[in-house]
Protein backbone atom coordinates (compact mmCIF):
# COMPACT_ATOMS: atom_id res chain seq x y z
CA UNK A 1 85.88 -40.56 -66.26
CA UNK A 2 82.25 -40.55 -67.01
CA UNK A 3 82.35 -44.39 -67.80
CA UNK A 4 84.05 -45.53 -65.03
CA UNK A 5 81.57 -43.58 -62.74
CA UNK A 6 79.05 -45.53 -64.57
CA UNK A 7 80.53 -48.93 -64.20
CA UNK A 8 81.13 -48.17 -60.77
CA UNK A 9 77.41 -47.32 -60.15
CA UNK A 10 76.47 -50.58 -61.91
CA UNK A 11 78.95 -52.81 -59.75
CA UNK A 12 77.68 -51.39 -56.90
CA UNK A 13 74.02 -51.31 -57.91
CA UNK A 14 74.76 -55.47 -59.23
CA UNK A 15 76.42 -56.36 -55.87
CA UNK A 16 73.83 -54.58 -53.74
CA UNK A 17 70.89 -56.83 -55.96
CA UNK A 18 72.82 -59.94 -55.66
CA UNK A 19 73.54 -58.86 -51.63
CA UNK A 20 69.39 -58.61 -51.29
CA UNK A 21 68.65 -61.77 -53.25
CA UNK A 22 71.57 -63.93 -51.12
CA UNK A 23 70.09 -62.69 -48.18
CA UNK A 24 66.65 -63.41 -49.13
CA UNK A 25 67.48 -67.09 -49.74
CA UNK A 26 69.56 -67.44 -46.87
CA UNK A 27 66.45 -66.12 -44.82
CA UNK A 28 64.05 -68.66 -46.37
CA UNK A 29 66.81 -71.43 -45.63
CA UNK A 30 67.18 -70.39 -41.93
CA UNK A 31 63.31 -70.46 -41.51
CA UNK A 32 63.13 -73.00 -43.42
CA UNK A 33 59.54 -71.81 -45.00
CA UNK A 34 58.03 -72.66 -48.28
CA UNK A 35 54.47 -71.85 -49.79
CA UNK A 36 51.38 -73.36 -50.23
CA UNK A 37 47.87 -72.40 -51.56
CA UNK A 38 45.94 -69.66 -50.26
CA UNK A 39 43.74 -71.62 -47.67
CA UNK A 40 45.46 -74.81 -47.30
CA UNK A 41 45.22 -76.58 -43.88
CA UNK A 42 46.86 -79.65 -42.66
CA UNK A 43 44.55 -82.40 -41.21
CA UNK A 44 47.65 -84.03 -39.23
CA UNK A 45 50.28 -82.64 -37.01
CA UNK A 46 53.53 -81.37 -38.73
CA UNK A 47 56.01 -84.52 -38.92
CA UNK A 48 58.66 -82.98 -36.61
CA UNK A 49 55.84 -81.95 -34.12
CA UNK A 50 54.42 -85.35 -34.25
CA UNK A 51 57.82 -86.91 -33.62
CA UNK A 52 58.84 -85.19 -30.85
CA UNK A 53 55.49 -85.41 -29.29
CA UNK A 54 56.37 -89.33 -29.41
CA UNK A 55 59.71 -88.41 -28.16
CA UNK A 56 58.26 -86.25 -24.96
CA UNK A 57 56.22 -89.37 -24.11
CA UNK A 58 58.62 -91.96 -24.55
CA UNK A 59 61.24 -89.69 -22.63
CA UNK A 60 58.42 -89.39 -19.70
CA UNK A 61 57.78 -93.27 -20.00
CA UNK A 62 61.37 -93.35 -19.22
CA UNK A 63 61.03 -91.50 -15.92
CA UNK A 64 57.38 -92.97 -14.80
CA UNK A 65 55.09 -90.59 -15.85
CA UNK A 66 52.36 -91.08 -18.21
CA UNK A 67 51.98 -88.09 -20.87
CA UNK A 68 48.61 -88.06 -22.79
CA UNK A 69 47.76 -86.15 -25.82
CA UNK A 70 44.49 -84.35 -25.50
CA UNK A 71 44.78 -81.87 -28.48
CA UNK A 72 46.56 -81.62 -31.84
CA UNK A 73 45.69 -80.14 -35.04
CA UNK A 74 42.16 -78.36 -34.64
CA UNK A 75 39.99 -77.57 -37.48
CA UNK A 76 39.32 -73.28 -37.55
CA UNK A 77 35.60 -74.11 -36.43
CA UNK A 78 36.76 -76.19 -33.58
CA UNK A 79 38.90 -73.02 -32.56
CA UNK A 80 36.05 -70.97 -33.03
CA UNK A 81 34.24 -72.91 -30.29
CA UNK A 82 37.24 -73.25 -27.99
CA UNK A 83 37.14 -69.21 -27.86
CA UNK A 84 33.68 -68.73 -27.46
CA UNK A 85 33.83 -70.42 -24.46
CA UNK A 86 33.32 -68.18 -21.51
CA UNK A 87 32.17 -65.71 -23.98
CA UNK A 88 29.39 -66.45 -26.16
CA UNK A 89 29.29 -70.27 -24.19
CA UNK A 90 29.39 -71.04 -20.74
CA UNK A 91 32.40 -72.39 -19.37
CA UNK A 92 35.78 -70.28 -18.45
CA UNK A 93 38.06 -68.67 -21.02
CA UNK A 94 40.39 -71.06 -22.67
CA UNK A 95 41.94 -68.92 -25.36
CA UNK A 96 42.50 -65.85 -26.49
CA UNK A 97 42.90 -67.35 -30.49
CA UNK A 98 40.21 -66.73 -32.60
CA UNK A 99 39.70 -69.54 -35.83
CA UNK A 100 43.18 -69.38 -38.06
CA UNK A 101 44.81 -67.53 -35.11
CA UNK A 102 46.16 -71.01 -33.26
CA UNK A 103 49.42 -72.98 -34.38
CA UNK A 104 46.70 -76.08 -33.51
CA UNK A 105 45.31 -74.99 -36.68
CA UNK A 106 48.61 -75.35 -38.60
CA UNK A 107 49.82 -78.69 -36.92
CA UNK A 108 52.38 -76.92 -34.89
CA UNK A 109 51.08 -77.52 -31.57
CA UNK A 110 49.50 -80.01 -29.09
CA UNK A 111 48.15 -80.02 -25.52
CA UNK A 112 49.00 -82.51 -22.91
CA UNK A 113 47.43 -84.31 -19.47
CA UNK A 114 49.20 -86.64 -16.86
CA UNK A 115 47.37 -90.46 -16.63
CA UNK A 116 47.10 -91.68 -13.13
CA UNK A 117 48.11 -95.40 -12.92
CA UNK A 118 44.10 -96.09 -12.85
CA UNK A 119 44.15 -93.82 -16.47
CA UNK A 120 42.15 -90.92 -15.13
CA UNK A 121 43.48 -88.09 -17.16
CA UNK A 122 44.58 -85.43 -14.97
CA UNK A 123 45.21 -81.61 -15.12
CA UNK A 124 47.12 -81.50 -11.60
CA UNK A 125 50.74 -79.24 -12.22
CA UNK A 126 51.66 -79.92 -9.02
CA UNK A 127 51.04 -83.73 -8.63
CA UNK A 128 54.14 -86.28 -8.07
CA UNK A 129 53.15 -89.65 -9.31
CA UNK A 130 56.65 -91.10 -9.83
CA UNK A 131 57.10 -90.18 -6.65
CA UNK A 132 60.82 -88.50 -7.22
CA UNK A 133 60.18 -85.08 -5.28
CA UNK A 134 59.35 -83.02 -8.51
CA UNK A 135 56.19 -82.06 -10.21
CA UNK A 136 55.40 -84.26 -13.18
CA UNK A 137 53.74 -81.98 -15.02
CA UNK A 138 57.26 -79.79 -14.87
CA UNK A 139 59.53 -82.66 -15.39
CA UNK A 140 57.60 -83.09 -18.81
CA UNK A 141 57.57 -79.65 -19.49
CA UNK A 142 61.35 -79.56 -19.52
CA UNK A 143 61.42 -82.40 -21.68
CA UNK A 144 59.40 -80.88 -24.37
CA UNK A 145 61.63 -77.80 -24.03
CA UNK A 146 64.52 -80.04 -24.84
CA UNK A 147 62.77 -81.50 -27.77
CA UNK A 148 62.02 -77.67 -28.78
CA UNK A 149 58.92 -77.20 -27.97
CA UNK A 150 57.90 -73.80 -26.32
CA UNK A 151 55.34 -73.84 -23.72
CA UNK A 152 51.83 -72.11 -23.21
CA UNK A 153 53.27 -71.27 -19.34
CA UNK A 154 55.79 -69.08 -20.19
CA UNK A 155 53.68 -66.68 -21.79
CA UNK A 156 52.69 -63.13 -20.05
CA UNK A 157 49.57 -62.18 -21.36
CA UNK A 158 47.60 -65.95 -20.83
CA UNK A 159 49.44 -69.08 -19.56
CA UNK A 160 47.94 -71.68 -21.35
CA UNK A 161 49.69 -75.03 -19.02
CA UNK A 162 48.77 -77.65 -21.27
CA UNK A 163 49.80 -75.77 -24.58
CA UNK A 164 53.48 -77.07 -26.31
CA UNK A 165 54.20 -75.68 -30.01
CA UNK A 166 56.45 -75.49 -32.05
CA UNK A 167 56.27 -72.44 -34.56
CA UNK A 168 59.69 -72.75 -36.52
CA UNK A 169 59.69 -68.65 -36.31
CA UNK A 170 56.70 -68.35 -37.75
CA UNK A 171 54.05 -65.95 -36.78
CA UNK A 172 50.14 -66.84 -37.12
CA UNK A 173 50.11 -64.25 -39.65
CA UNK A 174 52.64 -65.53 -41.63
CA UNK A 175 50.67 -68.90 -41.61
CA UNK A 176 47.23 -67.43 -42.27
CA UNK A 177 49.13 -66.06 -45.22
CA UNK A 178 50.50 -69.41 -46.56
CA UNK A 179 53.62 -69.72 -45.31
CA UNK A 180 54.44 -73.26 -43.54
CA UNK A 181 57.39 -74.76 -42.06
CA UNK A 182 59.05 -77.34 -44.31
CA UNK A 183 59.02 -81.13 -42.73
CA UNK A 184 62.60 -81.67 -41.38
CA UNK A 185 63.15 -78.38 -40.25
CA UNK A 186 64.81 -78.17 -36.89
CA UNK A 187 68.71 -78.71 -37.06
CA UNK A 188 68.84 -81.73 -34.45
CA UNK A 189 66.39 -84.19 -37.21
């Protein structure tokens, strides 16, 4: 009786291992996640952030506006001096990320402008340049949606209007600690 208690104890305590280590790789796979050095930043956007960021302005082409990228991957001293302002700097407050606290310092996000036909960049959310009845700056914003991204002026606590990222369910501190998305990683590539 004694044995088969113990057998049973090991099955269980085997198929509750293997349970833990199936679900840990089928975790990684849905997040799609692997490792890098402690320290390692990317000097270029992700690949499936930089394609889709071509795909948002080709898909706005298509409609008449004209989508211009003003910000990609930032260094963590360029973030630095993006939050001091309206802090330490004049100017107003343009984000509440500190250096290594940004998914511009992983690659993950970008910020955008409108171009008037004369190519003055323009900040204007409520501007119709192709003249169709709807805001441009909204028409692209549900583009980039479609393409995945998840925009800055959604969020609660600051709406940053320019802001699209894409953080493949990662958190900042799960990039400050190494973690990165692998390229290919969204289901529609």
């Amino acid at each position: 009786m004694r044995a088969i208690f113990i057998r049973t104890v090991w099955f269980l305590f085997i198929v509750s291992a293997g349970g833990t280590i199936v679900y840990s790789l089928i975790d990684i796979q849905e997040r799609q996640v692997y490792y890098v050095e402690e320290g390692e930043l990317p000097t270029e956007l992700h690949p499936t952030v930089d394609k889709k960021k071509d795909e948002l302005i080709e898909k706005a082409k298509g409609i008449g506006i004209n989508v211009v990228i003003t910000d990609g991957v930032r260094s963590i001293e360029e973030q630095e001096e993006i939050y001091e302002r309206g802090r330490s700097k004049e100017g107003e407050i343009v984000s509440y990320a500190e250096g290594g606290e940004s998914y511009h310092n992983y690659g993950l996000a970008i910020d955008f402008a409108l171009a008037t036909a004369e190519g003055n960049v323009i900040w204007d959310t409520e501007r119709d340049l192709n003249g169709n009845g709807e805001a441009d700056w909204m028409e692209v914003v549900e583009i980039a949606k479609g393409l995945g991204f998840e925009w800055g002026g959604d969020w609660e606590s600051f709406e940053d209007y320019p802001h699209l990222q894409m953080d493949f369910g990662l958190s900042t501190r799960e990039l400050q600690n190494g973690k990165r998305p692998r390229a290919g990683s969204l289901d529609n590539e």
